[in-house]
C-alpha atoms as a PDB file:
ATOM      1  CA  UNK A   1       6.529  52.080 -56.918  1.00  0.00           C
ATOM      2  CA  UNK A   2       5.859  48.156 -57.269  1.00  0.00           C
ATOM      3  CA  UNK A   3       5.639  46.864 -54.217  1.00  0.00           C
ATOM      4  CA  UNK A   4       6.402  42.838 -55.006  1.00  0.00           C
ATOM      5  CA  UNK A   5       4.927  40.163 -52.477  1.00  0.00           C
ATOM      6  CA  UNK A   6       5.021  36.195 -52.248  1.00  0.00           C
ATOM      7  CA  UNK A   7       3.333  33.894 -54.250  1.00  0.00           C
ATOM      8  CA  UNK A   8      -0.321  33.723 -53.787  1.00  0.00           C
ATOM      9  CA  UNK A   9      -0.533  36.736 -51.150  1.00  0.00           C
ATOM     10  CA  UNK A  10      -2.183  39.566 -51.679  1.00  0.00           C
ATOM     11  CA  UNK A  11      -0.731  42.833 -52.257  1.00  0.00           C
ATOM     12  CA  UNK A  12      -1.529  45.473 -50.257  1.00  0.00           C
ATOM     13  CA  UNK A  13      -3.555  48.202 -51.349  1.00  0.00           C
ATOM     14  CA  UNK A  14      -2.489  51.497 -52.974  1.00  0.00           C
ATOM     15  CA  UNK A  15      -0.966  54.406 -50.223  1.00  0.00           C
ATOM     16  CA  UNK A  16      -0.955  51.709 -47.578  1.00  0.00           C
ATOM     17  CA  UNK A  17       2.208  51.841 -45.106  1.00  0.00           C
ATOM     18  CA  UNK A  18       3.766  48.516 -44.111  1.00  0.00           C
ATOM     19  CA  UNK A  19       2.998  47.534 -40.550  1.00  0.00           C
ATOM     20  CA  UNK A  20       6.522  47.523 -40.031  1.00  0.00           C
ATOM     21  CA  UNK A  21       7.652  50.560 -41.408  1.00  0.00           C
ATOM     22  CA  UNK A  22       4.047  52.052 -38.587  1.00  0.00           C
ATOM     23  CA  UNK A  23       6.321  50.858 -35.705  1.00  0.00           C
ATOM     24  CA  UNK A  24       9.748  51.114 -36.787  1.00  0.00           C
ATOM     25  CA  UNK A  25      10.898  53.662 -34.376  1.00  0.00           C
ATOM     26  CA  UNK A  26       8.488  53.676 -31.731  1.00  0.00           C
ATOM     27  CA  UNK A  27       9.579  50.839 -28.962  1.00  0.00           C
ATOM     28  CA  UNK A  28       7.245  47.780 -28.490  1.00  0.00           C
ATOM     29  CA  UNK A  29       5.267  47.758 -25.094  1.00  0.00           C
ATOM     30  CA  UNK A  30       6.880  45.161 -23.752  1.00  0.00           C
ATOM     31  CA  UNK A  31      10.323  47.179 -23.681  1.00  0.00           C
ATOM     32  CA  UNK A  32       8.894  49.421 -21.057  1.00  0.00           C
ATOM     33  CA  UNK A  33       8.192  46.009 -18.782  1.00  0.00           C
ATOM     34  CA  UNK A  34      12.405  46.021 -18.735  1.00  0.00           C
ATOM     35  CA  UNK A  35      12.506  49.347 -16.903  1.00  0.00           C
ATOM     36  CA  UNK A  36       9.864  48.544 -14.348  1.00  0.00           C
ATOM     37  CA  UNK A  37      12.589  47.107 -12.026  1.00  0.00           C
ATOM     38  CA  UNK A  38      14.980  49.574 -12.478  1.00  0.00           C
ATOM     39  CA  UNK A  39      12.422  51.852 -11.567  1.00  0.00           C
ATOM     40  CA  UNK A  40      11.061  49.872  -8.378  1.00  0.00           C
ATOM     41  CA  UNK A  41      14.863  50.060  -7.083  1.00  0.00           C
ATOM     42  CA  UNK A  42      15.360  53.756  -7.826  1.00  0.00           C
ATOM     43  CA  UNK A  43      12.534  54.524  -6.089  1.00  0.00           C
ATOM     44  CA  UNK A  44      12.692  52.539  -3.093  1.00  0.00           C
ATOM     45  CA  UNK A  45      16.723  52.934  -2.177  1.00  0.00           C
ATOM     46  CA  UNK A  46      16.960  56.874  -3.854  1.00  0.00           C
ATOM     47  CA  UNK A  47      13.540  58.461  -4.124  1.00  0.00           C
ATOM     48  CA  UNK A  48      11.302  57.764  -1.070  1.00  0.00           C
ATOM     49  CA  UNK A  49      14.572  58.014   1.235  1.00  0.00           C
ATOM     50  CA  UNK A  50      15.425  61.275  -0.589  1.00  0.00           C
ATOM     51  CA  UNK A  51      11.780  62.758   0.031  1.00  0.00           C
ATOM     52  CA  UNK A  52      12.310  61.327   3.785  1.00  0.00           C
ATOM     53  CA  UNK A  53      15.197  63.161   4.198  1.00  0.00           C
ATOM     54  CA  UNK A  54      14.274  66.176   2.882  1.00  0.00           C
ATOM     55  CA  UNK A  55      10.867  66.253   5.148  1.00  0.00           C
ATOM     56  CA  UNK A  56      12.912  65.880   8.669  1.00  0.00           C
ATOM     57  CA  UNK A  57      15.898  68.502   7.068  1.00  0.00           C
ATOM     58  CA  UNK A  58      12.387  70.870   8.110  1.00  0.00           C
ATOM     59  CA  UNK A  59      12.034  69.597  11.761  1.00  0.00           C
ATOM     60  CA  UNK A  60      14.254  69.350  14.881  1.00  0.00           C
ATOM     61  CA  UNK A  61      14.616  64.651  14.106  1.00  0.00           C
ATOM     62  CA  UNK A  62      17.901  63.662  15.609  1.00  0.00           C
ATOM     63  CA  UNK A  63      17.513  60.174  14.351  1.00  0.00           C
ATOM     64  CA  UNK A  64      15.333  58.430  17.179  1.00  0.00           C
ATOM     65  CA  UNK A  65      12.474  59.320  19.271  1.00  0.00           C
ATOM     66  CA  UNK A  66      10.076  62.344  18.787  1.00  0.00           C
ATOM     67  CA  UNK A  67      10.485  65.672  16.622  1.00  0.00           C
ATOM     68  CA  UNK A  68       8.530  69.322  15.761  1.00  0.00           C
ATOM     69  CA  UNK A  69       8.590  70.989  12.576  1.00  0.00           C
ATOM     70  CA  UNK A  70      10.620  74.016  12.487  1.00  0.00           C
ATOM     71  CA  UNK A  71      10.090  75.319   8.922  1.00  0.00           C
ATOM     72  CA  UNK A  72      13.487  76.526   7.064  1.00  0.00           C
ATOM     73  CA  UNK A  73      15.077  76.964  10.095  1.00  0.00           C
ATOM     74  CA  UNK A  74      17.412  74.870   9.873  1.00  0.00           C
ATOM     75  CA  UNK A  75      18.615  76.012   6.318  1.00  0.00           C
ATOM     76  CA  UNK A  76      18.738  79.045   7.576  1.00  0.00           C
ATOM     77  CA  UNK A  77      21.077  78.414  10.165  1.00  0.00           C
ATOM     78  CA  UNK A  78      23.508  76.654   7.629  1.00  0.00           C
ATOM     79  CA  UNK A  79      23.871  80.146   5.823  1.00  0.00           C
ATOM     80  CA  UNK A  80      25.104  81.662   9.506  1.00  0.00           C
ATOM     81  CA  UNK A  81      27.148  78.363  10.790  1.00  0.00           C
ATOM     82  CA  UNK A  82      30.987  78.934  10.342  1.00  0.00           C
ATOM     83  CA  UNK A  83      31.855  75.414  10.581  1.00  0.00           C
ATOM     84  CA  UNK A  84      29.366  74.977   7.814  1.00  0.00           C
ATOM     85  CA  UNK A  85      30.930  77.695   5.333  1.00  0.00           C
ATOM     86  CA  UNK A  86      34.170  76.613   6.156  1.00  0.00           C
ATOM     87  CA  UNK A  87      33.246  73.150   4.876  1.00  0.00           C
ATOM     88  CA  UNK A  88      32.117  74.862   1.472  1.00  0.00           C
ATOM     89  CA  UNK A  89      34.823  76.490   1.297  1.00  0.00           C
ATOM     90  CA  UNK A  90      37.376  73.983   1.478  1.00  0.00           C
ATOM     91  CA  UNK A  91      35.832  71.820  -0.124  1.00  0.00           C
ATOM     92  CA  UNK A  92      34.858  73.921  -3.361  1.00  0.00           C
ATOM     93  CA  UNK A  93      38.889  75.506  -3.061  1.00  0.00           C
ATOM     94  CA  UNK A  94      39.794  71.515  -2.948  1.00  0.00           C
ATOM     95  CA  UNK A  95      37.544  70.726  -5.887  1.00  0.00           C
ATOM     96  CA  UNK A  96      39.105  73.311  -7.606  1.00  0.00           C
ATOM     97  CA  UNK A  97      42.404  72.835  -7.711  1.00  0.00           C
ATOM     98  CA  UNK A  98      42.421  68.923  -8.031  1.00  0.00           C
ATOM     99  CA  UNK A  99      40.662  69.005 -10.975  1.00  0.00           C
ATOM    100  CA  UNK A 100      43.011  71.413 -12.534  1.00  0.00           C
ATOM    101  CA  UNK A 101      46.182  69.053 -11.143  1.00  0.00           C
ATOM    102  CA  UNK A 102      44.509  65.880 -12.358  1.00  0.00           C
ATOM    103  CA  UNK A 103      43.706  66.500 -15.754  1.00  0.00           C
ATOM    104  CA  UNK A 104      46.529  68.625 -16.702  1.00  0.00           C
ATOM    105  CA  UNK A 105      49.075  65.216 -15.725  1.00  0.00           C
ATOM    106  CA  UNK A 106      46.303  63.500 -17.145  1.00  0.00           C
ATOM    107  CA  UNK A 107      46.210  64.902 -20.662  1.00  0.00           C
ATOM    108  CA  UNK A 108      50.408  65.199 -20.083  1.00  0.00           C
ATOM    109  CA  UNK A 109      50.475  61.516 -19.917  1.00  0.00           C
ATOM    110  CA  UNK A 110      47.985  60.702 -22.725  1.00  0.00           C
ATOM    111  CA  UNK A 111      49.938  62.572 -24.898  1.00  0.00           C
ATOM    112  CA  UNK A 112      52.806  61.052 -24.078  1.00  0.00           C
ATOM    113  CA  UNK A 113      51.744  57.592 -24.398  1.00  0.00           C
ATOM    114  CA  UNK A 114      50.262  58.112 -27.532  1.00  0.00           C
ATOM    115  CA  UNK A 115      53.728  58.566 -29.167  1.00  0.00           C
ATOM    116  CA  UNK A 116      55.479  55.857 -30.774  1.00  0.00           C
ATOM    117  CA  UNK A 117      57.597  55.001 -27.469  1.00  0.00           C
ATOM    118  CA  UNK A 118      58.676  51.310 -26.251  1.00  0.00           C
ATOM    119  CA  UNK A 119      56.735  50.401 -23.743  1.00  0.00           C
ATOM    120  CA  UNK A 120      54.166  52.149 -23.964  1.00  0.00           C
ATOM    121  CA  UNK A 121      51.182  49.669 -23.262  1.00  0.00           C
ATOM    122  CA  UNK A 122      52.784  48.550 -20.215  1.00  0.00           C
ATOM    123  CA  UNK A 123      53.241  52.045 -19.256  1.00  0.00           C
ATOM    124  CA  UNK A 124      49.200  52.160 -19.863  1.00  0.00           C
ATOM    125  CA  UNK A 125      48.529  49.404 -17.087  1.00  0.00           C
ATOM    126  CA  UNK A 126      50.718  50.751 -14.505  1.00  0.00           C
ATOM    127  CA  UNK A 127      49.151  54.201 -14.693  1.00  0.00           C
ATOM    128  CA  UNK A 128      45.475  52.370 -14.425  1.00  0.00           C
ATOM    129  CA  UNK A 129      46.734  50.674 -11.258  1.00  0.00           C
ATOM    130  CA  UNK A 130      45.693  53.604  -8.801  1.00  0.00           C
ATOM    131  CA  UNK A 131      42.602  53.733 -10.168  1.00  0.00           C
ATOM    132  CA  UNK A 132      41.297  49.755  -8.946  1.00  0.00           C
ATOM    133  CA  UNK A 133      42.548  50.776  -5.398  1.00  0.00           C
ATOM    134  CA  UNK A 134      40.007  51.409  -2.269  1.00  0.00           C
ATOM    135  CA  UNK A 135      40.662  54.997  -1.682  1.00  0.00           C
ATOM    136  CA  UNK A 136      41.024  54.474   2.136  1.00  0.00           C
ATOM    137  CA  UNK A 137      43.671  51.965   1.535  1.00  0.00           C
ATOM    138  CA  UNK A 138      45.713  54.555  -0.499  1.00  0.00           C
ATOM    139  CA  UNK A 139      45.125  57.371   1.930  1.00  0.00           C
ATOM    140  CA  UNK A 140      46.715  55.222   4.929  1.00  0.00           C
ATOM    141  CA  UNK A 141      49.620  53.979   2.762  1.00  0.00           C
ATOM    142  CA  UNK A 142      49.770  58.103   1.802  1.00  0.00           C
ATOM    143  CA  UNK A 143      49.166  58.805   5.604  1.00  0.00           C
ATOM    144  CA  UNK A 144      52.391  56.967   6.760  1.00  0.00           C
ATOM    145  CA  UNK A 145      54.284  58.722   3.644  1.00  0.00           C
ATOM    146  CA  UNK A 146      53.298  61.948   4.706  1.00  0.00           C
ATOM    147  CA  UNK A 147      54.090  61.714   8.424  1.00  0.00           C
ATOM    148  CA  UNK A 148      57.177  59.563   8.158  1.00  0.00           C
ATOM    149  CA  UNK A 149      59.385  58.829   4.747  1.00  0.00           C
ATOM    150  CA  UNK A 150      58.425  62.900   3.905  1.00  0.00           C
ATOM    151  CA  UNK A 151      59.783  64.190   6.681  1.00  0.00           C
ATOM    152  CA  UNK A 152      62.770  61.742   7.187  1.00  0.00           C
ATOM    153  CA  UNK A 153      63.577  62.872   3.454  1.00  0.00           C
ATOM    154  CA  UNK A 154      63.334  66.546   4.018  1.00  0.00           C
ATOM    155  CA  UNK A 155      65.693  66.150   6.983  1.00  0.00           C
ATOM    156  CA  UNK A 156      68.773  64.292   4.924  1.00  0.00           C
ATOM    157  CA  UNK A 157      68.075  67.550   2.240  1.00  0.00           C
ATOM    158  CA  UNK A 158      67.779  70.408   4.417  1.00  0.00           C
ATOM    159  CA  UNK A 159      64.023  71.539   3.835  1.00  0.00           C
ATOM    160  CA  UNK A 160      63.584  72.930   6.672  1.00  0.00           C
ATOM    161  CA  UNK A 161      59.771  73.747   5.983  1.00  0.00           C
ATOM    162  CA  UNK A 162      59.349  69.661   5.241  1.00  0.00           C
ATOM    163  CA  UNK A 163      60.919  68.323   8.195  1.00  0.00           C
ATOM    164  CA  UNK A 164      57.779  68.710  10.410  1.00  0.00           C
ATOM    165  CA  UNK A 165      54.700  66.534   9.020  1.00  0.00           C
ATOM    166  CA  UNK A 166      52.005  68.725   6.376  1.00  0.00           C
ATOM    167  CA  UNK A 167      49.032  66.300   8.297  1.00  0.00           C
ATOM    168  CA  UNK A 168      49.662  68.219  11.276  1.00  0.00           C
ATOM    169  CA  UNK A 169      49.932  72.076   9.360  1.00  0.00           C
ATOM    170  CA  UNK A 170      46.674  73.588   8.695  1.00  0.00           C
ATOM    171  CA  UNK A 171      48.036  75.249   5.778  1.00  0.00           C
ATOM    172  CA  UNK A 172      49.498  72.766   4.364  1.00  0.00           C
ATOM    173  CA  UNK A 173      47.667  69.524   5.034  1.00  0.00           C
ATOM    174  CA  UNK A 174      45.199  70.463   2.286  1.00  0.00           C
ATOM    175  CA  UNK A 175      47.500  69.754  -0.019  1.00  0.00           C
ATOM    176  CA  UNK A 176      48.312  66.468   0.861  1.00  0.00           C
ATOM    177  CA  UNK A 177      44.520  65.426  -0.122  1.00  0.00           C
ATOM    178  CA  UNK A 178      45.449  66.913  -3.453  1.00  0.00           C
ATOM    179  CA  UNK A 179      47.855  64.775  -4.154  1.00  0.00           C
ATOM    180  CA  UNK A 180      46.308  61.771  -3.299  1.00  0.00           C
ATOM    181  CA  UNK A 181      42.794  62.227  -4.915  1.00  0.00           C
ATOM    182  CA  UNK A 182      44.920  63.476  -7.791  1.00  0.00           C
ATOM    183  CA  UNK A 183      46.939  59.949  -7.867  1.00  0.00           C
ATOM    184  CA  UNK A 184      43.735  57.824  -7.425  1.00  0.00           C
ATOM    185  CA  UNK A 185      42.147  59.507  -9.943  1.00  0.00           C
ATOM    186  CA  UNK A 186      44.156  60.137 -13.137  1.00  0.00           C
ATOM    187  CA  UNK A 187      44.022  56.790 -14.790  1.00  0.00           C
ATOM    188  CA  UNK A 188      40.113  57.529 -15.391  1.00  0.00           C
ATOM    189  CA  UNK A 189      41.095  60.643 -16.744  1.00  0.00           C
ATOM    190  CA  UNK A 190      43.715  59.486 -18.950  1.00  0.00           C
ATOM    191  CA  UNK A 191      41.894  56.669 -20.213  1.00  0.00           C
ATOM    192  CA  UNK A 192      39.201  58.985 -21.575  1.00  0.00           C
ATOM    193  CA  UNK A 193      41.715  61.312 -23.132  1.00  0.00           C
ATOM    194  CA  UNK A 194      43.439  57.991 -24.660  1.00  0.00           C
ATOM    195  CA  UNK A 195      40.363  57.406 -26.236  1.00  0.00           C
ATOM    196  CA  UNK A 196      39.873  61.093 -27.470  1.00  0.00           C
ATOM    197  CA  UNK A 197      42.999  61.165 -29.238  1.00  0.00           C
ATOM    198  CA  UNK A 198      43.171  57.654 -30.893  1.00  0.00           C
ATOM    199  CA  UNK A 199      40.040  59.210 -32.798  1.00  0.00           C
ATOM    200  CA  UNK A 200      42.070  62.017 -34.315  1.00  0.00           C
ATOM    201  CA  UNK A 201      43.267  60.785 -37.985  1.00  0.00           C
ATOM    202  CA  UNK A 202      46.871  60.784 -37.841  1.00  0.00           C
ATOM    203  CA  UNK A 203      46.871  62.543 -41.429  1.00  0.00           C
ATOM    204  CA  UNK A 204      46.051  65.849 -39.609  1.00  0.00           C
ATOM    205  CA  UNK A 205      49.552  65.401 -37.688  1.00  0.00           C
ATOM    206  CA  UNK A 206      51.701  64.749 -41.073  1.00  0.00           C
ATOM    207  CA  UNK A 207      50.456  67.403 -42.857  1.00  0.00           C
ATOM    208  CA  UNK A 208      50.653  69.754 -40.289  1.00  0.00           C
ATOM    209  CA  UNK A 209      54.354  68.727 -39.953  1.00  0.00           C
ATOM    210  CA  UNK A 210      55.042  68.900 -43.498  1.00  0.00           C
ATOM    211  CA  UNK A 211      53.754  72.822 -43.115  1.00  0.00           C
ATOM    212  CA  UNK A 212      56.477  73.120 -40.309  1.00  0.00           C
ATOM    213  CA  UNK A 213      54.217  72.816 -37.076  1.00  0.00           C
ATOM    214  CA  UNK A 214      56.387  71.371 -34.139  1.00  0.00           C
ATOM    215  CA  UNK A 215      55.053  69.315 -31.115  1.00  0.00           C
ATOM    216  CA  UNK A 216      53.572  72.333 -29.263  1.00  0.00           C
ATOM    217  CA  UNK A 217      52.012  74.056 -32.371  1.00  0.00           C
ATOM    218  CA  UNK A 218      50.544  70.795 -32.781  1.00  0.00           C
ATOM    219  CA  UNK A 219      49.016  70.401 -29.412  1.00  0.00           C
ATOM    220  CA  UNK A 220      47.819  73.439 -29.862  1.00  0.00           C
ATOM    221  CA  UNK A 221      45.973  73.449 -33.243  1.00  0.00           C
ATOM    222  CA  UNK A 222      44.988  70.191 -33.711  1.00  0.00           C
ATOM    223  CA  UNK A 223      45.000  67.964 -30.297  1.00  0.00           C
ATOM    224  CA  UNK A 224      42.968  70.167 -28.032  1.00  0.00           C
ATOM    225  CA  UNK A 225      40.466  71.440 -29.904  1.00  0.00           C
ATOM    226  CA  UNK A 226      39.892  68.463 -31.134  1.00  0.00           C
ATOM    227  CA  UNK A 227      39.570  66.627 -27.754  1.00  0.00           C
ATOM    228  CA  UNK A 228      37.692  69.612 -26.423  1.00  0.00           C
ATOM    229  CA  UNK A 229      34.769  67.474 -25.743  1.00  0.00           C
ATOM    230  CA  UNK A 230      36.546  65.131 -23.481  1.00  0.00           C
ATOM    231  CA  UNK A 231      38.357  67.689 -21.510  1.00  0.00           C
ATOM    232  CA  UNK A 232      35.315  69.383 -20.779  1.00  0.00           C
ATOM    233  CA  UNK A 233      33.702  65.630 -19.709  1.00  0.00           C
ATOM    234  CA  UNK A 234      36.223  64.951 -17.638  1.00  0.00           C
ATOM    235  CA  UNK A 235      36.753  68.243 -16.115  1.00  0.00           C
ATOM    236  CA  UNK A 236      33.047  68.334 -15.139  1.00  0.00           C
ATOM    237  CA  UNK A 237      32.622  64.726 -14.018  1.00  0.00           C
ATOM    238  CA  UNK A 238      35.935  65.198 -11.441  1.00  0.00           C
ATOM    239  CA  UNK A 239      34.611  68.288  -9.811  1.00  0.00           C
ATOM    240  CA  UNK A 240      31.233  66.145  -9.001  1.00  0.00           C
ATOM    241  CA  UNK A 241      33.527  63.834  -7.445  1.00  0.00           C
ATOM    242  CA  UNK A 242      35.949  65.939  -5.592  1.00  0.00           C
ATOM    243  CA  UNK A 243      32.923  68.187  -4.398  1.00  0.00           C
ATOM    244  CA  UNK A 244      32.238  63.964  -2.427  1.00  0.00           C
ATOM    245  CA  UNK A 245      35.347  63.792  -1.290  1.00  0.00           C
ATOM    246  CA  UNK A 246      34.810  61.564   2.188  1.00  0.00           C
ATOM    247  CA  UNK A 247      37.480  58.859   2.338  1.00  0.00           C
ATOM    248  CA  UNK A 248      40.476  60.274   1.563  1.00  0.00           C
ATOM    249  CA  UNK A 249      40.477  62.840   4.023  1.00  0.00           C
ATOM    250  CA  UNK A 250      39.276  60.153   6.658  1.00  0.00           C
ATOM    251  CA  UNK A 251      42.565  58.212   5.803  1.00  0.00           C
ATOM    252  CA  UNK A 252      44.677  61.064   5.578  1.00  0.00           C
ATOM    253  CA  UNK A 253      43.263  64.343   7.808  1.00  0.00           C
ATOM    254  CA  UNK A 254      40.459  62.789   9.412  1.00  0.00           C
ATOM    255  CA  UNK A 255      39.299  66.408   9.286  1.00  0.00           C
ATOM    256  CA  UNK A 256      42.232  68.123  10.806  1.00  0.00           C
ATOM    257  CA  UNK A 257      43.899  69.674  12.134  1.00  0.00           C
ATOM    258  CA  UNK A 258      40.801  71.171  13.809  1.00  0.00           C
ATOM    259  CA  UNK A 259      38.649  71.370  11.191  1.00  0.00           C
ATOM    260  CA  UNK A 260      41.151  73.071   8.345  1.00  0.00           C
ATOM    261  CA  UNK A 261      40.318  70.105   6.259  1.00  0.00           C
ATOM    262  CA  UNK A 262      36.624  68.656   6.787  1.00  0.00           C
ATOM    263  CA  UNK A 263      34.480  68.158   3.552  1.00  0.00           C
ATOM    264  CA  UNK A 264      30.536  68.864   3.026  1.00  0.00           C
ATOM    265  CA  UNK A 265      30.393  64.963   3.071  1.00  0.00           C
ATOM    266  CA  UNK A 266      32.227  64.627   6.333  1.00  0.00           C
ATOM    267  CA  UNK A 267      29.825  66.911   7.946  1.00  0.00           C
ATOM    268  CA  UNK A 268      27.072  65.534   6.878  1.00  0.00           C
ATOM    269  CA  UNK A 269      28.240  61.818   8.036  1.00  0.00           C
ATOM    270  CA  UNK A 270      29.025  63.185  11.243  1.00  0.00           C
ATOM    271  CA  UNK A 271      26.288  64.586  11.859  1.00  0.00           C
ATOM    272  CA  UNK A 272      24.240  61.357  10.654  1.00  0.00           C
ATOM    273  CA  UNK A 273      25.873  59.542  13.366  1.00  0.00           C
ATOM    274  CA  UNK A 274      26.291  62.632  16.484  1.00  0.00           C
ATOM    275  CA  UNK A 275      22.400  63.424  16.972  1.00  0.00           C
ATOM    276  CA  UNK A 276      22.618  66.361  14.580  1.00  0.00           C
ATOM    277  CA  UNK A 277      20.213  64.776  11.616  1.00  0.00           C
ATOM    278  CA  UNK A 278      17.743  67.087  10.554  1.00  0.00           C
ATOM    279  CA  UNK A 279      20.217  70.053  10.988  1.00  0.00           C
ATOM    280  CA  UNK A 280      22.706  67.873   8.586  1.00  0.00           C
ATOM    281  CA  UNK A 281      20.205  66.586   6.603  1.00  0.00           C
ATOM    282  CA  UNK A 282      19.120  70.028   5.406  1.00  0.00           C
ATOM    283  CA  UNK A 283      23.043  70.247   4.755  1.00  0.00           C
ATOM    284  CA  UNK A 284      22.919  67.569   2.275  1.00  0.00           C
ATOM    285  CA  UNK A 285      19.643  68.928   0.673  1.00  0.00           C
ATOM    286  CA  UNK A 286      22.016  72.202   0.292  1.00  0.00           C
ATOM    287  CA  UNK A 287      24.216  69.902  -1.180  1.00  0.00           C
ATOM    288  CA  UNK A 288      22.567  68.043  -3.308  1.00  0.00           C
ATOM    289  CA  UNK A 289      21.269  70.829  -4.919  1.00  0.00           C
ATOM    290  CA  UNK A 290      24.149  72.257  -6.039  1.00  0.00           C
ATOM    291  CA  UNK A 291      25.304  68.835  -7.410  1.00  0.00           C
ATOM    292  CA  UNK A 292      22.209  68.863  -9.534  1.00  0.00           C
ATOM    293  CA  UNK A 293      23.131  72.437 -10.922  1.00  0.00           C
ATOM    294  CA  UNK A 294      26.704  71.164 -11.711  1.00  0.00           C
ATOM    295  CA  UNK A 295      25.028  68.377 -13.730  1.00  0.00           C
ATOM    296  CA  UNK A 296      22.534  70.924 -15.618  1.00  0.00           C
ATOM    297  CA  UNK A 297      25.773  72.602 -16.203  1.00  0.00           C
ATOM    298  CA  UNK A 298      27.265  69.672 -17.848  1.00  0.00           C
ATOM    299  CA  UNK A 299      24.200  69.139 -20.108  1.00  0.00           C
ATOM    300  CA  UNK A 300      24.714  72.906 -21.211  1.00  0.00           C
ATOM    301  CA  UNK A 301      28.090  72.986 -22.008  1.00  0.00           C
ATOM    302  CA  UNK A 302      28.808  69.836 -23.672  1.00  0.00           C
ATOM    303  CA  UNK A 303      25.271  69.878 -25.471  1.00  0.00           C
ATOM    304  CA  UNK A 304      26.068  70.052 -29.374  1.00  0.00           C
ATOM    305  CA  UNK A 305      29.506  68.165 -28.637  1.00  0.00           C
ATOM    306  CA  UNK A 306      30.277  65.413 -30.593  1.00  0.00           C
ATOM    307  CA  UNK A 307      32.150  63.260 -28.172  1.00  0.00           C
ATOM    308  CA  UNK A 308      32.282  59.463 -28.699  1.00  0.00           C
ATOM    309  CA  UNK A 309      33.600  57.231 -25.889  1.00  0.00           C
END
C-alpha cells in the first residue's frame, strides 16, 4: 500500500500506524475533565446523602438530637409491620394494573393516529397535554370530579353504587388513582409508541394486505412484534414510576380512607417529617433496592433489542 504524503515531508516508515488511526477510538484525556462535574454533583446531592441514610436506617435517629445503633433491627421490623406490607401491597397491586391500563390506551391511540385520519396531528397535541401538567394540580381538579360531578352524574342515571363518592370507599378509591396516573401518563407512552411505528416500512402493511391480512391480523403479525422493544421500554419504565407514586394520591386519597390507599413513598415522607427517620429510612433502603432490581431487570430483558428512539 502507497501511503502518499505532502510535498517535501517525509514518509513514514514501513508497518508504522498513523498517530491518528493509534487514538481513533480511545477518548482524549481532556473528555474525562467534562464528567468531573457531573460527578462532583452526583456525589454530593445522591451518593454521600444515600450512604447517610443508609447508616442511620441501622440506628434509632429520629432526625435531631442523639441516637444508638441498633443493627438490622429496624429492617427487621419492616418485614413484621402491617402498615408497612400493606403499603407494598398496594402499591405493587397499583403499579400493576396502571401499567397494564396505560399502555394498552396508549398503544390503542398510537395506532389510531397513525392512520391516514383528518386531524390527526392536532389530535397528537391534545393527547400530549396531560402529560406538561403538575400531577397535584390534576389530582385536585380529579379530586372535585370524583367527589362531586361523579356522583351528581350517577344520581340523574340511577347507579346506585356511584352515587356515594369512590374517595371515601376503601374498595374503590384505588381506582380512582388509576385513572388519573393513567391520564397523566399516556402521552409519554404514546409518544414512544408513535415513534416505534413510524419506523415500520409501510411496504410490510401493503403486501400483507395484498395476501388478505385485515387490520387485526396486521396488528398482530407485523405491528407488535415489531414494536416489541418499545412496549417492553415503556412497560418497564411506568412500573418504576408508579412503584413512586406520591402526589397523586396526596391530591386525590391523601392516603385514605384509613390507610387503604398509602404508597411506599408516602410512608416514607411521613415518616421523614413525624420523628420516625431511621425506622423509614431503612424503608426506603428496602425500597430502593428493589427499584435497582427492576432496573437490572430492564437491562436483561431489553438487552439484544434493537430499539431506536
Amino acid at each position: 500500500m502507497t501511503v502518499q504524503t505532502p510535498l517535501g515531508a517525509a514518509a513514514p516508515p514501513e508497518g508504522a500506524v498513523p498517530a491518528r488511526a493509534r487514538h481513533r477510538g480511545r477518548p482524549e484525556a481532556i473528555a474525562y475533565l467534562f464528567l468531573v462535574p457531573a460527578l462532583v454533583v452526583f456525589t454530593a446531592i445522591i451518593v454521600i446523602p444515600a450512604v447517610v441514610g443508609i447508616f442511620y436506617s441501622l440506628t434509632s435517629y429520629v432526625g435531631f438530637g442523639d441516637w444508638e445503633f441498633l443493627g438490622l433491627r429496624n429492617y427487621a421490623a419492616l418485614v413484621t409491620d402491617p402498615t408497612i406490607l400493606e403499603s407494598y401491597g398496594f402499591t405493587l397491586l397499583f403499579a400493576l394494573v396502571t401499567v397494564v391500563v396505560a399502555q394498552t390506551v396508549a398503544l390503542a391511540l398510537a395506532v389510531a393516529l397513525s392512520r391516514r385520519i383528518r386531524f390527526a396531528t392536532g389530535l397528537r397535541t391534545v393527547f400530549v397535554i396531560p402529560m406538561v401538567l403538575s400531577g397535584i394540580v390534576v389530582a385536585y381538579v380529579f379530586s372535585f370530579l370524583f367527589a362531586n360531578t361523579l356522583p351528581a352524574l350517577a344520581t340523574s342515571l340511577g347507579a346506585t353504587p356511584l352515587e356515594q363518592s369512590i374517595l371515601g370507599n376503601p374498595d374503590l378509591a384505588w381506582l380512582s388513582i388509576v385513572v388519573v396516573s393513567a391520564w397523566q401518563t399516556i402521552p409519554g407512552a404514546l409518544l414512544v409508541y408513535t415513534a416505534g411505528l413510524t419506523s415500520i416500512p409501510p411496504d410490510l402493511y401493503e403486501a400483507s394486505s395484498l395476501d388478505g391480512a385485515g387490520a387485526w391480523r396486521q396488528f398482530r403479525s407485523i405491528t407488535l412484534p415489531l414494536i416489541s422493544g418499545f412496549v417492553v421500554i415503556n412497560t418497564i419504565l411506568g412500573v418504576k414510576g408508579y412503584l413512586g407514586v406520591y402526589d397523586v394520591i396526596v391530591g386525590l386519597t391523601g392516603g385514605g380512607p384509613g390507610t387503604a390507599t398509602r404508597s411506599v413513598a408516602m410512608s416514607i415522607f411521613g415518616g421523614f417529617t413525624g420523628g420516625d427517620y431511621a425506622y423509614q429510612m431503612a424503608n426506603a433502603t428496602v425500597f430502593f433496592v428493589i427499584t435497582v432490581v427492576i432496573s437490572i431487570a430492564q437491562l436483561v430483558v431489553t438487552r439484544g433489542r434493537s430499539v431506536r428512539l
